[in-house]
C-alpha atoms as a PDB file:
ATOM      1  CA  UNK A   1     -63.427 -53.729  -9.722  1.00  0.00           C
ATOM      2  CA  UNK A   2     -61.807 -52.317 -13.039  1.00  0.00           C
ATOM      3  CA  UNK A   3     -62.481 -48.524 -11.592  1.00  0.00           C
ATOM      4  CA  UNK A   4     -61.093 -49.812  -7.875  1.00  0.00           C
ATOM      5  CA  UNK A   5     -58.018 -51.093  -9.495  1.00  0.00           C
ATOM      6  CA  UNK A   6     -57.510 -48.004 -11.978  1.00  0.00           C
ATOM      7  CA  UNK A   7     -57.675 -45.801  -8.373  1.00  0.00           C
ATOM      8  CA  UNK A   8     -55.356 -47.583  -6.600  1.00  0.00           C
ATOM      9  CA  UNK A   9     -52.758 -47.961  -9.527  1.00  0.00           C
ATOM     10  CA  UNK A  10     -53.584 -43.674  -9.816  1.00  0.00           C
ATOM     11  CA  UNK A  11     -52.685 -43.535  -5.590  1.00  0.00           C
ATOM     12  CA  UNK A  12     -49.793 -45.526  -5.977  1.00  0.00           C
ATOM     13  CA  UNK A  13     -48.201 -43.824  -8.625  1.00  0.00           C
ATOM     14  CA  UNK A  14     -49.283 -40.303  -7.162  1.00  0.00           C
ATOM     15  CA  UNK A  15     -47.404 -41.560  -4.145  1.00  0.00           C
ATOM     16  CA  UNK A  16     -44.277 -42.793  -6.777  1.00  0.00           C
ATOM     17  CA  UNK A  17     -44.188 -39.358  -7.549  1.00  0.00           C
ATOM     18  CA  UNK A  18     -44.474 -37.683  -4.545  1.00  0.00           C
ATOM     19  CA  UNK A  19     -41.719 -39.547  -3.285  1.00  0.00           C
ATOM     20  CA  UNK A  20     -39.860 -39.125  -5.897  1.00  0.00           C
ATOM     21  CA  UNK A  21     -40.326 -35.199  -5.755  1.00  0.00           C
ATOM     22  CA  UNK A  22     -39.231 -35.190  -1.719  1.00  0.00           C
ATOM     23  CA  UNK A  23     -36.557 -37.160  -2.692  1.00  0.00           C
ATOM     24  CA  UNK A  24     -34.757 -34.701  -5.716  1.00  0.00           C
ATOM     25  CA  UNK A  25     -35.741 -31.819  -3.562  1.00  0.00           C
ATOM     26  CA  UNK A  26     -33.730 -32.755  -0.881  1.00  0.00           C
ATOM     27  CA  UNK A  27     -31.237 -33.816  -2.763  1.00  0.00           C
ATOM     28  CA  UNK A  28     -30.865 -30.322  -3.978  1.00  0.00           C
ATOM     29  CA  UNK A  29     -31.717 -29.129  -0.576  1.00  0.00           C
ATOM     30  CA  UNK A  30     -28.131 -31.087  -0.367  1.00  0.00           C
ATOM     31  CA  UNK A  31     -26.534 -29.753  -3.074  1.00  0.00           C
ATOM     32  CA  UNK A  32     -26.853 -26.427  -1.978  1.00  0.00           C
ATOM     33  CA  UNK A  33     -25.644 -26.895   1.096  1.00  0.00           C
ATOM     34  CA  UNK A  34     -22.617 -28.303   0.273  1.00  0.00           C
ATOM     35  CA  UNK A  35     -22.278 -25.282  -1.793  1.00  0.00           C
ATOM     36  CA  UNK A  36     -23.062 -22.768   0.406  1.00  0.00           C
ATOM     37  CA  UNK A  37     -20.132 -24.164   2.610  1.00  0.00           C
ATOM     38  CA  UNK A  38     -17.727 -24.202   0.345  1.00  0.00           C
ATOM     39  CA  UNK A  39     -18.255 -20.871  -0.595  1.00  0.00           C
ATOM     40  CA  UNK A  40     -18.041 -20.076   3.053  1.00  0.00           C
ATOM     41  CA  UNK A  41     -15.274 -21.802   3.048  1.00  0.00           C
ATOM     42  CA  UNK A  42     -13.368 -19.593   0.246  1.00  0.00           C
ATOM     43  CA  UNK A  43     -14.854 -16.296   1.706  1.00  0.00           C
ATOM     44  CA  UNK A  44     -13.267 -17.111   4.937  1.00  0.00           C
ATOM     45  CA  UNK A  45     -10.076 -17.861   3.560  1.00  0.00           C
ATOM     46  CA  UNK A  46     -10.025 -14.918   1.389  1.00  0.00           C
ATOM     47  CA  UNK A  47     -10.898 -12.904   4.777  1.00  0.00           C
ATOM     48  CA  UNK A  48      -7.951 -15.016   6.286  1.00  0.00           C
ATOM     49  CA  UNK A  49      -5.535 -13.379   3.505  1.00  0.00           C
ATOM     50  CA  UNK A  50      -7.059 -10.257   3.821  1.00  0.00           C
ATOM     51  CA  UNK A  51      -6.233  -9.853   7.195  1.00  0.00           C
ATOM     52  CA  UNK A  52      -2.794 -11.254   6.707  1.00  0.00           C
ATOM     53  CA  UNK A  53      -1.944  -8.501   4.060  1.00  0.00           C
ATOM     54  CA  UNK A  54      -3.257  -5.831   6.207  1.00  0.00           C
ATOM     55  CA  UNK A  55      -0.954  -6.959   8.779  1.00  0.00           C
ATOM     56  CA  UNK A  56       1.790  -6.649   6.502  1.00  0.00           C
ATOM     57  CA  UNK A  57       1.289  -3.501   5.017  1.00  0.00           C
ATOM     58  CA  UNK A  58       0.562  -2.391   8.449  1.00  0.00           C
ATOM     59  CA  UNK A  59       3.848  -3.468   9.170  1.00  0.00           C
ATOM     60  CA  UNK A  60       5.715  -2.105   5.961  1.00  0.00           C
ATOM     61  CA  UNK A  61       3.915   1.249   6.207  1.00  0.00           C
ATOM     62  CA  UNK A  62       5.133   1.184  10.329  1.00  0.00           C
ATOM     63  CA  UNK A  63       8.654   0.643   9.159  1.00  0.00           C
ATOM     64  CA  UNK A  64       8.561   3.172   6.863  1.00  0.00           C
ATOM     65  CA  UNK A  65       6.920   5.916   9.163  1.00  0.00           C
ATOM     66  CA  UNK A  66       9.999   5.207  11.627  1.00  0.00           C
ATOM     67  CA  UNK A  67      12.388   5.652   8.918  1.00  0.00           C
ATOM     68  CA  UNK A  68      10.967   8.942   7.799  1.00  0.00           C
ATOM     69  CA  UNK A  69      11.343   9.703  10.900  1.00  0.00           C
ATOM     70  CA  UNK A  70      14.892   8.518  11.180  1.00  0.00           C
ATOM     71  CA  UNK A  71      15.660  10.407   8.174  1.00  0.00           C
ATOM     72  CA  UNK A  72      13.993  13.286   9.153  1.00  0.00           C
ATOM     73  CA  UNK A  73      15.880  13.353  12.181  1.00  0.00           C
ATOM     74  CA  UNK A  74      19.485  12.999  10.866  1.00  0.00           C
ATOM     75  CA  UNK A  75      18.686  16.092   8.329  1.00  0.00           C
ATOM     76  CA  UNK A  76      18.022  17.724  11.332  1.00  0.00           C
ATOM     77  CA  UNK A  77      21.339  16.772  13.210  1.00  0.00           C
ATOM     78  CA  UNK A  78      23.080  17.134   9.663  1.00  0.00           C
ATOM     79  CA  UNK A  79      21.304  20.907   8.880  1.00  0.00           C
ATOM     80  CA  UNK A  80      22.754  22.086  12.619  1.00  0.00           C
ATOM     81  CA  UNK A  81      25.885  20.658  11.813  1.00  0.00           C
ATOM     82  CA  UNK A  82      26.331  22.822   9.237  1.00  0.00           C
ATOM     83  CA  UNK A  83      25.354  25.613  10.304  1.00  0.00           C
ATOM     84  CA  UNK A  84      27.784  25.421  13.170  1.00  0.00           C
ATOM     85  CA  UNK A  85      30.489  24.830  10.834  1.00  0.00           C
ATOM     86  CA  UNK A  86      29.525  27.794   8.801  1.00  0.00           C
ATOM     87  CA  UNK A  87      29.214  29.769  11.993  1.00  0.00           C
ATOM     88  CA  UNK A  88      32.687  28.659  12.454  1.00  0.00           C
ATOM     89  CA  UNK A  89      33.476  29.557   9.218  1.00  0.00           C
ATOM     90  CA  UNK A  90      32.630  32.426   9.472  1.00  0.00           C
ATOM     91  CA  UNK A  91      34.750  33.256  12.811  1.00  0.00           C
ATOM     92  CA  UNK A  92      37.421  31.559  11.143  1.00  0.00           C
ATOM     93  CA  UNK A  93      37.174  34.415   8.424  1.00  0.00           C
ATOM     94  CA  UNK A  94      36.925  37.403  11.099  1.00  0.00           C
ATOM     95  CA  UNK A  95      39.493  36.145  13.198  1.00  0.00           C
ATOM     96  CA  UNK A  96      41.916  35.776   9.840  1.00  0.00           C
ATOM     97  CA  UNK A  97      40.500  39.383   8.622  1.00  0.00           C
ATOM     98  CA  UNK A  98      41.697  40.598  11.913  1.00  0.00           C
ATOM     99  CA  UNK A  99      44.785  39.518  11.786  1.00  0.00           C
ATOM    100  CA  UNK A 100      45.954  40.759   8.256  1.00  0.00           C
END
């Protein structure tokens, strides 16, 4: 009887911890989880903000292409304005040369 109950008190308690081992692991089956997702949760929002800055500089460097372009433009109208009024100039100078 003594070597029945010593057995049964062993099963139980193998049981107990058994449990009790099933139970902590998925509690930090849990755990994890949870903190997987929030670190899902941050890389997505970082990706969010990365995206959003890329649009921006996208945007800045855009703006900035069409004012090179802008710029580059008015040298150009500004360099053959200048010539033609040296051209002129220079006209001007024959024309007065002529005349003296």
């Amino acid at each position: 009887m003594k070597m029945q109950q010593i057995a049964e008190r062993r099963e139980r308690n193998d049981e107990r911890m058994r449990l009790k081992k099933e139970r902590e692991a998925r509690i930090a089956a849990e755990h994890n989880q949870r903190v997987l997702e929030q670190k899902l949760m941050v890389i997505e929002q970082e990706q969010q903000a990365s995206k959003k800055a890329l649009m921006i500089y996208q945007a800045k460097s855009n703006e900035l292409e069409r004012k090179i372009h802008e710029s580059e433009e008015q040298f150009r109208r500004l360099k053959s304005q200048r010539e033609n009024v040296e051209r002129e100039m220079v006209q001007m100078e024959t024309q007065l040369s002529a005349h003296i």
